[in-house]
Each structure stands twice: as structure tokens, then as C-alpha cells.
C-alpha atoms as a PDB file:
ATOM      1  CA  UNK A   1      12.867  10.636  12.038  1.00  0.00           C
ATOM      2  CA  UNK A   2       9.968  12.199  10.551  1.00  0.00           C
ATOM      3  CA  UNK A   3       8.654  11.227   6.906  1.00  0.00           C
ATOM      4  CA  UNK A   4       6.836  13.675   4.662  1.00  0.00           C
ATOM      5  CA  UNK A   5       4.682  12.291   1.746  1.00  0.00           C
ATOM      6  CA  UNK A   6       3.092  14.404  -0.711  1.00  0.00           C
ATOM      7  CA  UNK A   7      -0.716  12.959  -1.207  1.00  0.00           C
ATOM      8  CA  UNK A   8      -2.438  16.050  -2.234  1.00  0.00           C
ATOM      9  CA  UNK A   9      -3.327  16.074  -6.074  1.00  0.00           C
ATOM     10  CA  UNK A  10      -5.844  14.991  -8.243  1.00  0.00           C
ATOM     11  CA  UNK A  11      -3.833  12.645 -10.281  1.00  0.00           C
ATOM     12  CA  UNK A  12      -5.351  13.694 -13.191  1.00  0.00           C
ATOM     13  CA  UNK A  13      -3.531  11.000 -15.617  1.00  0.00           C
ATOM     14  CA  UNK A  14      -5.052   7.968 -13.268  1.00  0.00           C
ATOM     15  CA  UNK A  15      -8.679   8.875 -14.333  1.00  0.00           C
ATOM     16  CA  UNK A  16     -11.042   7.227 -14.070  1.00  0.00           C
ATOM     17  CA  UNK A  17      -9.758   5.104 -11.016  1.00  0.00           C
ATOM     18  CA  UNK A  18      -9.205   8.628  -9.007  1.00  0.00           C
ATOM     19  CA  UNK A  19     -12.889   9.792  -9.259  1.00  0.00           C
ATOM     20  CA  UNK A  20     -13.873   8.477  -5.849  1.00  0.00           C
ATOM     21  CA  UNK A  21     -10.268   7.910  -4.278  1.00  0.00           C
ATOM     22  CA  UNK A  22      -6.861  10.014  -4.341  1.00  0.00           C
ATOM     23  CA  UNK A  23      -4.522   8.940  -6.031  1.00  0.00           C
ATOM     24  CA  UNK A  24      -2.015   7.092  -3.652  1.00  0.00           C
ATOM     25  CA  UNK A  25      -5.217   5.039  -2.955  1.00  0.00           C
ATOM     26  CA  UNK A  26      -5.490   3.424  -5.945  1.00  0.00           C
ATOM     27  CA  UNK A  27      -5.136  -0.458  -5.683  1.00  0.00           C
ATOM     28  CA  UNK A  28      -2.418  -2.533  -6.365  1.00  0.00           C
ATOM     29  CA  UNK A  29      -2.298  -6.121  -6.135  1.00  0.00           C
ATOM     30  CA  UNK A  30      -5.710  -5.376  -4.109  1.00  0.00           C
ATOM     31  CA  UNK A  31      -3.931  -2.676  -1.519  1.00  0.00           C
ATOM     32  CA  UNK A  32      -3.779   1.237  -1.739  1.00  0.00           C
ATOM     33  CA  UNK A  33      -0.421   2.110  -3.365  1.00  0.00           C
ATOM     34  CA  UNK A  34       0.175   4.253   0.083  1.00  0.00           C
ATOM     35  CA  UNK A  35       0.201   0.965   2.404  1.00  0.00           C
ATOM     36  CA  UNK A  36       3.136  -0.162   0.295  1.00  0.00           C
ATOM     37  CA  UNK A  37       5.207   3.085   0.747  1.00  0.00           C
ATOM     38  CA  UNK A  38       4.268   3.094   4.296  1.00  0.00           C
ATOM     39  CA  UNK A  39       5.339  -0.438   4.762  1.00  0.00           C
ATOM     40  CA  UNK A  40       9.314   0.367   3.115  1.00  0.00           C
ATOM     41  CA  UNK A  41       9.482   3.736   5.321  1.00  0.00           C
ATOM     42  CA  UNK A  42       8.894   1.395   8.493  1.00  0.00           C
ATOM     43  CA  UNK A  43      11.151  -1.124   7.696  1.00  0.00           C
ATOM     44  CA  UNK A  44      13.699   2.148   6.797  1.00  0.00           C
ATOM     45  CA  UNK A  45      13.457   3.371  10.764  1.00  0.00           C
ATOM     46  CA  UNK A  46      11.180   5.533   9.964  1.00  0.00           C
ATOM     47  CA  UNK A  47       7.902   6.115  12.714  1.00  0.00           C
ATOM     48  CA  UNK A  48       6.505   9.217  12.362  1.00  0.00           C
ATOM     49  CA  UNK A  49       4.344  10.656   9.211  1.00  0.00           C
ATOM     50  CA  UNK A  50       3.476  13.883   7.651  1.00  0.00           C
ATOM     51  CA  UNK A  51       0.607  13.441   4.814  1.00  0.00           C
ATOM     52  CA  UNK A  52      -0.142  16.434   2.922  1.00  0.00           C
ATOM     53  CA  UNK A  53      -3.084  15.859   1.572  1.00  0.00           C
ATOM     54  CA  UNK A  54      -5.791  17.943  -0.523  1.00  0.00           C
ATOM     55  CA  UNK A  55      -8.089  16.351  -2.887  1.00  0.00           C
ATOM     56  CA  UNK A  56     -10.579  13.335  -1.232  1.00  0.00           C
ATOM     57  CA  UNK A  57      -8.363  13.651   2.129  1.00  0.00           C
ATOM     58  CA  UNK A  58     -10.979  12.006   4.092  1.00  0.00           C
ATOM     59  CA  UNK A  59     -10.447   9.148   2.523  1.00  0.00           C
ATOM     60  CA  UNK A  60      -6.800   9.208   3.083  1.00  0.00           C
ATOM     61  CA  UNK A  61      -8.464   9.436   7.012  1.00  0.00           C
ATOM     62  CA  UNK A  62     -10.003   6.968   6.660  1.00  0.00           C
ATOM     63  CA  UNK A  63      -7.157   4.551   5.630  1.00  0.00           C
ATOM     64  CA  UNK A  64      -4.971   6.116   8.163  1.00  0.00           C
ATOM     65  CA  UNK A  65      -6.862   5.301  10.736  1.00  0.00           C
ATOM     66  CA  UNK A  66      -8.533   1.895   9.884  1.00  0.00           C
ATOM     67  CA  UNK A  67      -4.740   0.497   9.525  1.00  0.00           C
ATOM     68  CA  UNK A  68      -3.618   2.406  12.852  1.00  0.00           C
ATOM     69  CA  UNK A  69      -0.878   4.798  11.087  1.00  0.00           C
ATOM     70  CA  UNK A  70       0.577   7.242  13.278  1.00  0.00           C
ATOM     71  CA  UNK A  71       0.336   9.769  10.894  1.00  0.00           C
ATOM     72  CA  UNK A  72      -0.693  13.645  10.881  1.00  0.00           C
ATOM     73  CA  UNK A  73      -2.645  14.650   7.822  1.00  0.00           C
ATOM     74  CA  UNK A  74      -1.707  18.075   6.688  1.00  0.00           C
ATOM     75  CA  UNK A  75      -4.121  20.114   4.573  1.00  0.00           C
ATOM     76  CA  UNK A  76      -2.935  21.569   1.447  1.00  0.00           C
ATOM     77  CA  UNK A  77      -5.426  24.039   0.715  1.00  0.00           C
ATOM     78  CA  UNK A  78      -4.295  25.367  -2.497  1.00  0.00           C
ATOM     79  CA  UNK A  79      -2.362  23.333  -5.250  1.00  0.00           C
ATOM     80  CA  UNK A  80       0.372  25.672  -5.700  1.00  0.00           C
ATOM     81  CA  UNK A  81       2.874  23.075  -5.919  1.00  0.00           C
ATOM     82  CA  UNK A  82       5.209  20.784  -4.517  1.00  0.00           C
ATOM     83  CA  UNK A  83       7.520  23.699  -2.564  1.00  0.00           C
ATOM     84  CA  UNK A  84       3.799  25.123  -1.359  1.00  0.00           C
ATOM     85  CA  UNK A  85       3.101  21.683   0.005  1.00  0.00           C
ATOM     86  CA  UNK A  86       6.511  21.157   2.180  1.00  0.00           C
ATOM     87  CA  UNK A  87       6.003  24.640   3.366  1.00  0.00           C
ATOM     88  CA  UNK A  88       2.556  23.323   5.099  1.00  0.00           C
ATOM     89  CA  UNK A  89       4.520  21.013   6.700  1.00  0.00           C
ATOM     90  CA  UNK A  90       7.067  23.361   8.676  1.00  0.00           C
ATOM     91  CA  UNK A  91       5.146  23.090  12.455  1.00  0.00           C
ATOM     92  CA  UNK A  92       5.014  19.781  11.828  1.00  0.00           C
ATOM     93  CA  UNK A  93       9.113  19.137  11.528  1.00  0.00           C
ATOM     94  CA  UNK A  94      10.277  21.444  13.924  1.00  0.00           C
ATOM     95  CA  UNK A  95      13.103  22.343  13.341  1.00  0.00           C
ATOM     96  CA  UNK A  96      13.938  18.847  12.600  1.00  0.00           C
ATOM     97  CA  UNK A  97      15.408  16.928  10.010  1.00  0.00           C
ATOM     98  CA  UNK A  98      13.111  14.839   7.629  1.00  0.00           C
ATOM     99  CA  UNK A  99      12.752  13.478   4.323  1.00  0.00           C
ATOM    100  CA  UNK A 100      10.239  14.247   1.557  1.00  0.00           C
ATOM    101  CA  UNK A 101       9.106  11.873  -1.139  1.00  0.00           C
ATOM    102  CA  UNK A 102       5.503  11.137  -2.958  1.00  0.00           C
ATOM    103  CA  UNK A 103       3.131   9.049  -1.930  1.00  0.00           C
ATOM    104  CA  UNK A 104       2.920   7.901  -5.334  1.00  0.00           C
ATOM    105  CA  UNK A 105       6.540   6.575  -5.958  1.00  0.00           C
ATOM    106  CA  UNK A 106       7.737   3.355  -3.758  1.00  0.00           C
ATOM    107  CA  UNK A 107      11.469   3.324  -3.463  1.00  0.00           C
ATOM    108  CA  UNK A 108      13.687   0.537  -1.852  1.00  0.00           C
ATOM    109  CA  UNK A 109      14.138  -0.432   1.942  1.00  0.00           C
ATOM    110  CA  UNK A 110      17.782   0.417   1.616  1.00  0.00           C
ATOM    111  CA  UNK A 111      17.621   3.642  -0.119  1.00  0.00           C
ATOM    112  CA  UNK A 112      15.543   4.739   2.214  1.00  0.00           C
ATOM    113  CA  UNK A 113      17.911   3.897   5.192  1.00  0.00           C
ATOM    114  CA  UNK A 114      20.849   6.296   3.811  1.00  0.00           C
ATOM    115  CA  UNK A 115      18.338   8.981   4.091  1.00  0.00           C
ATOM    116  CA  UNK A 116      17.366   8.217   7.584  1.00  0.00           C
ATOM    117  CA  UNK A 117      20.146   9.963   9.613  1.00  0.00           C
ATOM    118  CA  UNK A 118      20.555  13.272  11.521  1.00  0.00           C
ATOM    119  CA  UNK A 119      23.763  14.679   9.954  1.00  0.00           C
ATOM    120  CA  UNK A 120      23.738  18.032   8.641  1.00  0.00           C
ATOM    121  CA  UNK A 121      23.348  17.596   5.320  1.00  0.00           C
ATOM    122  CA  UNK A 122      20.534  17.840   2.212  1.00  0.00           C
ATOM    123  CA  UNK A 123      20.737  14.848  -0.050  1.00  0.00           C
ATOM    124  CA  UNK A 124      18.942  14.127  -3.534  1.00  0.00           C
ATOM    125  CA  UNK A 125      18.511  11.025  -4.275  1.00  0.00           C
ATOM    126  CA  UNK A 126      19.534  10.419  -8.541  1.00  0.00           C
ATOM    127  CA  UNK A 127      19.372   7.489 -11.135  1.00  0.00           C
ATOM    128  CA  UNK A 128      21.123   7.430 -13.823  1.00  0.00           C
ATOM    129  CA  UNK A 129      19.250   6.659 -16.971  1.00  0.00           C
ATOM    130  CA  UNK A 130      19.277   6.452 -20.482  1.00  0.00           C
ATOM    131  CA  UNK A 131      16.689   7.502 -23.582  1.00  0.00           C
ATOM    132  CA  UNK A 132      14.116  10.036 -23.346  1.00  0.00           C
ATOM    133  CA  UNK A 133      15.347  13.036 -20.811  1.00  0.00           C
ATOM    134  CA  UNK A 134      13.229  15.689 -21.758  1.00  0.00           C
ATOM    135  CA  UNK A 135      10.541  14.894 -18.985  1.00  0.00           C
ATOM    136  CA  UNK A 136      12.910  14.958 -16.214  1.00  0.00           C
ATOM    137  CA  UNK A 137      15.214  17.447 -14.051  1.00  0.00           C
ATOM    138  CA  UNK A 138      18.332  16.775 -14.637  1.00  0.00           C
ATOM    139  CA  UNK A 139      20.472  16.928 -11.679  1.00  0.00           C
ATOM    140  CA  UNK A 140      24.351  18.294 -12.379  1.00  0.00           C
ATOM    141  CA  UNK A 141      27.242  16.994  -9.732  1.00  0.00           C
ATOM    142  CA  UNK A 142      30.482  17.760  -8.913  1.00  0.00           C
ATOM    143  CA  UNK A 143      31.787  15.490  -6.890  1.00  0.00           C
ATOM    144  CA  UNK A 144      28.621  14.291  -5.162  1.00  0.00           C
ATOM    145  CA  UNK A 145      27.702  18.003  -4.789  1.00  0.00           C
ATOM    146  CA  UNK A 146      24.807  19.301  -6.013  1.00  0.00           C
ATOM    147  CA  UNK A 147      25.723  21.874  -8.374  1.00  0.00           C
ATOM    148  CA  UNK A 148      22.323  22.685  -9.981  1.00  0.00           C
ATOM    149  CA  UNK A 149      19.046  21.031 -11.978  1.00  0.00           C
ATOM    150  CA  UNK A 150      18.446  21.403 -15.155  1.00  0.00           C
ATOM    151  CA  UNK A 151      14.496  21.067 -15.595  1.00  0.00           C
ATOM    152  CA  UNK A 152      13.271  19.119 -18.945  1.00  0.00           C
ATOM    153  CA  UNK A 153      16.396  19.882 -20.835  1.00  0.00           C
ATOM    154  CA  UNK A 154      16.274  20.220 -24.909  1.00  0.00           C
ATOM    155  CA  UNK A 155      19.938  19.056 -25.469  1.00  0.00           C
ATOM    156  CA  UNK A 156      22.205  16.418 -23.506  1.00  0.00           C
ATOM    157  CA  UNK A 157      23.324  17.765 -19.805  1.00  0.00           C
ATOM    158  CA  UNK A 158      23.160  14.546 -18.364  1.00  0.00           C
ATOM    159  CA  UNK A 159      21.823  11.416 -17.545  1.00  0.00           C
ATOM    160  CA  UNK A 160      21.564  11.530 -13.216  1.00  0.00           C
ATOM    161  CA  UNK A 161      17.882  12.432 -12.504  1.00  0.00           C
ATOM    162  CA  UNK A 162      15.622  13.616 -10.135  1.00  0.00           C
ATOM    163  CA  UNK A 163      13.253  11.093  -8.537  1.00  0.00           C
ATOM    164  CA  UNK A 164      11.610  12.921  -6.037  1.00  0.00           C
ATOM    165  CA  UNK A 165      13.159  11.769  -2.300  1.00  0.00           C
ATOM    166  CA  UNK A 166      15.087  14.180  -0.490  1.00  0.00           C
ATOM    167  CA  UNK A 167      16.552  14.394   3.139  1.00  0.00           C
ATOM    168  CA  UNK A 168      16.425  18.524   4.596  1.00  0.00           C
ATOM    169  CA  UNK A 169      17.879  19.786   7.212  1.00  0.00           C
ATOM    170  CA  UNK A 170      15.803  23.066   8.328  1.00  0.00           C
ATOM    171  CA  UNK A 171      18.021  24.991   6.227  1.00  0.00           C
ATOM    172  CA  UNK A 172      14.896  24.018   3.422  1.00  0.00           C
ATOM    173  CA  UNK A 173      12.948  26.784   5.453  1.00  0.00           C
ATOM    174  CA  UNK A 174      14.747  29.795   4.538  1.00  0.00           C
ATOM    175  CA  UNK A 175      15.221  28.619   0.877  1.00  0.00           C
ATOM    176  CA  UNK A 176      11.467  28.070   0.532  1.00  0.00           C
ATOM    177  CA  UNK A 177      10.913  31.670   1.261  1.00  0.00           C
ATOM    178  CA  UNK A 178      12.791  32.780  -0.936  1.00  0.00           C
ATOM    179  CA  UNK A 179      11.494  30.994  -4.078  1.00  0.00           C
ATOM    180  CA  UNK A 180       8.901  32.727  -6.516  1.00  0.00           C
ATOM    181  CA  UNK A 181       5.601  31.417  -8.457  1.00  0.00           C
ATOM    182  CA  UNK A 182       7.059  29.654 -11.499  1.00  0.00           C
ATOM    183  CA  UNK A 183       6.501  30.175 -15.040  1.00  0.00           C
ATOM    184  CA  UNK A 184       3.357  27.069 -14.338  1.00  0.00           C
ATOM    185  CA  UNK A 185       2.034  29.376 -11.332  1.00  0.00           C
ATOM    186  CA  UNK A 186       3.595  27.016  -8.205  1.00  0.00           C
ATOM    187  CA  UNK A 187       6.187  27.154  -6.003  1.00  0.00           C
ATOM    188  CA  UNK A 188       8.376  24.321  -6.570  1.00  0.00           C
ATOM    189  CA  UNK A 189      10.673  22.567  -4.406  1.00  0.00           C
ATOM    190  CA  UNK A 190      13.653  22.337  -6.860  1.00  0.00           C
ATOM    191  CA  UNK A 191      13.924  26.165  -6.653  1.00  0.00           C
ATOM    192  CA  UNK A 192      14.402  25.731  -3.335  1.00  0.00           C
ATOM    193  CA  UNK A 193      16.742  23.144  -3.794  1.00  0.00           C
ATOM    194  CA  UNK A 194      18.812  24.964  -6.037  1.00  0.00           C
ATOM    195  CA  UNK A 195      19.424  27.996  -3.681  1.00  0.00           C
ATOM    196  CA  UNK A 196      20.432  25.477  -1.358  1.00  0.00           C
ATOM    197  CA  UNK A 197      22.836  24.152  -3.838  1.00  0.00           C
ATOM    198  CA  UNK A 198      24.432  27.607  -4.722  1.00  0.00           C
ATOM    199  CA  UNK A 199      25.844  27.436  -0.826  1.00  0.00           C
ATOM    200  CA  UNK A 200      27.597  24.064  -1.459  1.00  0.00           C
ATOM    201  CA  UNK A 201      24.690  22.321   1.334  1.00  0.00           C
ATOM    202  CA  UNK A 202      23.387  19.828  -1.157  1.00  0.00           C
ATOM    203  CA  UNK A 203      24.247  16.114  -1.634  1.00  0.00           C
ATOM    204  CA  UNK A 204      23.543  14.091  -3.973  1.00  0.00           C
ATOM    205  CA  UNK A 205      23.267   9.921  -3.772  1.00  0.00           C
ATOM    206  CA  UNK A 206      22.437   7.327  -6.446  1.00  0.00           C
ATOM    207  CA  UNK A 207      19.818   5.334  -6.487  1.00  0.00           C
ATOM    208  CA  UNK A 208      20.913   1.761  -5.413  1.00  0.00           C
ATOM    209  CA  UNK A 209      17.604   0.100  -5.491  1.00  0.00           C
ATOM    210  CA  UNK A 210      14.327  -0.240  -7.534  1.00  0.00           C
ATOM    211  CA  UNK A 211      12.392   2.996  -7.958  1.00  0.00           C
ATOM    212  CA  UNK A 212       8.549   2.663  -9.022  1.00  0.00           C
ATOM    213  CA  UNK A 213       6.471   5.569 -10.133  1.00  0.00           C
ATOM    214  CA  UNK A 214       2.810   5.384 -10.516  1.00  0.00           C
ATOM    215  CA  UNK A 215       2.328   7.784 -12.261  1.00  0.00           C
ATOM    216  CA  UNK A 216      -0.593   7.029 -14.740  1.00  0.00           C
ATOM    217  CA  UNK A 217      -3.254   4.162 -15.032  1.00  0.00           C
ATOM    218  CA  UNK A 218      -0.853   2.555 -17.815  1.00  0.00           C
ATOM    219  CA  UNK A 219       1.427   1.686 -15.307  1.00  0.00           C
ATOM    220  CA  UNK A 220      -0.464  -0.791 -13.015  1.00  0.00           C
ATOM    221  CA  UNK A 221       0.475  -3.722 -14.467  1.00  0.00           C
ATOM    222  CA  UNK A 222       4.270  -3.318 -14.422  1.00  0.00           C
ATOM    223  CA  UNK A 223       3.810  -1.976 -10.757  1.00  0.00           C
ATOM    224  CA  UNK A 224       2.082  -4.924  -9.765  1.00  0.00           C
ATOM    225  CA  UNK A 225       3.993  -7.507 -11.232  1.00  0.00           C
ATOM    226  CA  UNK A 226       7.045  -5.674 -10.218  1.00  0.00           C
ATOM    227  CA  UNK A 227       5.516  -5.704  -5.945  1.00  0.00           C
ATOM    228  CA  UNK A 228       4.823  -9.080  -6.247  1.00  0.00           C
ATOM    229  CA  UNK A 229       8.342 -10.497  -6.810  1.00  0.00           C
ATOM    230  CA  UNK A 230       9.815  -7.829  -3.761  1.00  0.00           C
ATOM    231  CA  UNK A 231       6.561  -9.114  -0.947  1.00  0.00           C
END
């Protein structure tokens, strides 16, 4: 089963360490973040790679081919968002189902085994948390359905949120051409999500395992200690 990662932005909030290297490049515990996500997607069943990449992606090249990756690089031109960069990805799937997660979040070995089968079915993956909620999507359920997400809410919906790994099946396809530039100017893959969800075709699991997000330079240390109790 095929594996999409999302490797194309700036990653703005890991400055300076992105100047000369993308951000799923950036070291930890002496290793580009994207060996480690690599590593759980093999160990998941996982052999074949999509990497849409965009800013510095020939030195996401490079690293794909000095470790022998079977990988195919896939050039997101514009940064119109994270909808805009599965869409680039469509000739590469055919027709096939596949899973979509960034190349800056590591998630578990067995997480990432529920998501590798071929049923006919589009999962989000959830975690329930507690505290600040206002930066996330907020994903609302009825029994394990999908019923819609509720982006960086002001007042208490709910405490299941998004975390960025999804299984399609090509129903995605459709859905993604029907979304619309958003109020930020991209095309985001939760509006296609949510269409999907209005016809009752999208699941949603909880998290089970750890979940690490590198999402600024503040949290390497955590990220590190964290990889070297699970290697």
C-alpha cells in the first residue's frame, strides 16, 4: 500500500535550522526527522512512497537516494495547501487506496498498521486531549462516524482531534474537486474530508500510540528524548 507524506513547506517556525534544509530534514538525535517516519511506515507494511515536496526538494533527493528509498518525489509547485498537495499526488495512487500523513509528525508502528488495509473505507485518525483546543480541528463522531470538523473552535465542541493521518479510498478524488480556496487562500484537505463525511464514508479511529509533532525548533528536545526511549 502506497504512503503519501507531505514534505513541501518552508517550515517557517523551525528557522534558522530550515535555511539550507526542508524541514523534515532537520536532525534529530543526529538523523533527518524523515528517516524516522520512513522507518515506522516500513515496519507498518508499508513499501511504496509518495513525497510531495516543494521547498529545497533536491535535498530531499538527495536523502532519498543516498539511503536507497523507493520513493517518488512529487513536485508541489505552488503552496496552496494541504488538499492542493494530495491532489498532485492522484497519478501517482491510481485509483488506489493510500494513506496521507506529514513528514513532520512520527506516529506509532501500530497505528499505522490499522491504516494499512484495502477495505473501503476513509479513516481519521483522533486523540483525545485536554487544555488548549483552539489550535486544533476538532473532529465530531457519532458512533465512530465522522460527522464533521470543527476548525480552531472558540467554545467547547470537543476534545477528539485531528492529527493529520488519514487512509482514502479514491472517493478523496471527487471531493477534492469540489472544495474551494479557503478564507487563508488554500485548498485544504479537511474540506474535502468533510464532504466525504456528509455521505456517511468517513471513519474515525483513536489514537492508540504516541504521536510526535515537530512542529517548531522548541520542540527538539522533547522529540529527541522521546525517540530515544522507542529505538
Amino acid at each position: 500500500m502506497k504512503a503519501i507524506i507531505l514534505a513541501a513547506g518552508k517550515g517557517t517556525r523551525m528557522l534558522p535550522l530550515t535555511e539550507n534544509v526542508p524541514k523534515v530534514l532537520v536532525e534529530v538525535n543526529r538523523k533527518p526527522f524523515l528517516y524516522y517516519v520512513i522507518e515506522n511506515l516500513k515496519k507498518a507494511g508499508f513499501d511504496e512512497f509518495g513525497i510531495i515536496v516543494g521547498y529545497l526538494k533536491e535535498k530531499i533527493a538527495e536523502f532519498i537516494e543516498s539511503n536507497g528509498i523507493n520513493a517518488t518525489l512529487i513536485e508541489q509547485k505552488e503552496q496552496l495547501g494541504t488538499g492542493h498537495a494530495v491532489m498532485q499526488a492522484k497519478d501517482f495512487c491510481n485509483d488506489e487506496n493510500f494513506i496521507v500523513l506529514g513528514g513532520d509528525n512520527l506516529f506509532s508502528e501500530d497505528d499505522l498498521i490499522m491504516m494499512n488495509n484495502n477495505d473501503e473505507f476513509n479513516y481519521i485518525f483522533g486523540k483525545e486531549i485536554s487544555g488548549d483546543l483552539s489550535k486544533y480541528g476538532i473532529l465530531i463522531t457519532k458512533n465512530n462516524k465522522l460527522i464533521k470538523i470543527v476548525e480552531k473552535p472558540t467554545s467547547f465542541v470537543g476534545n477528539m482531534v485531528n492529527i493529520g493521518l488519514y487512509k482514502f479510498t479514491p472517493d478523496i478524488w471527487d471531493a477534492l474537486d469540489k472544495i474551494s480556496l479557503s478564507e487563508r487562500g488554500e485548498y485544504e484537505l479537511t474540506d474535502a474530508i468533510s464532504i466525504l463525511a456528509r455521505e456517511g464514508k468517513v471513519n474515525v479511529l483513536k489514537l492508540k500510540g504516541y504521536w510526535l509533532d515537530l512542529g517548531c525548533k522548541e520542540d527538539i528536545p522533547e522529540v529527541e528524548n522521546f525517540i530515544k526511549k522507542i529505538i
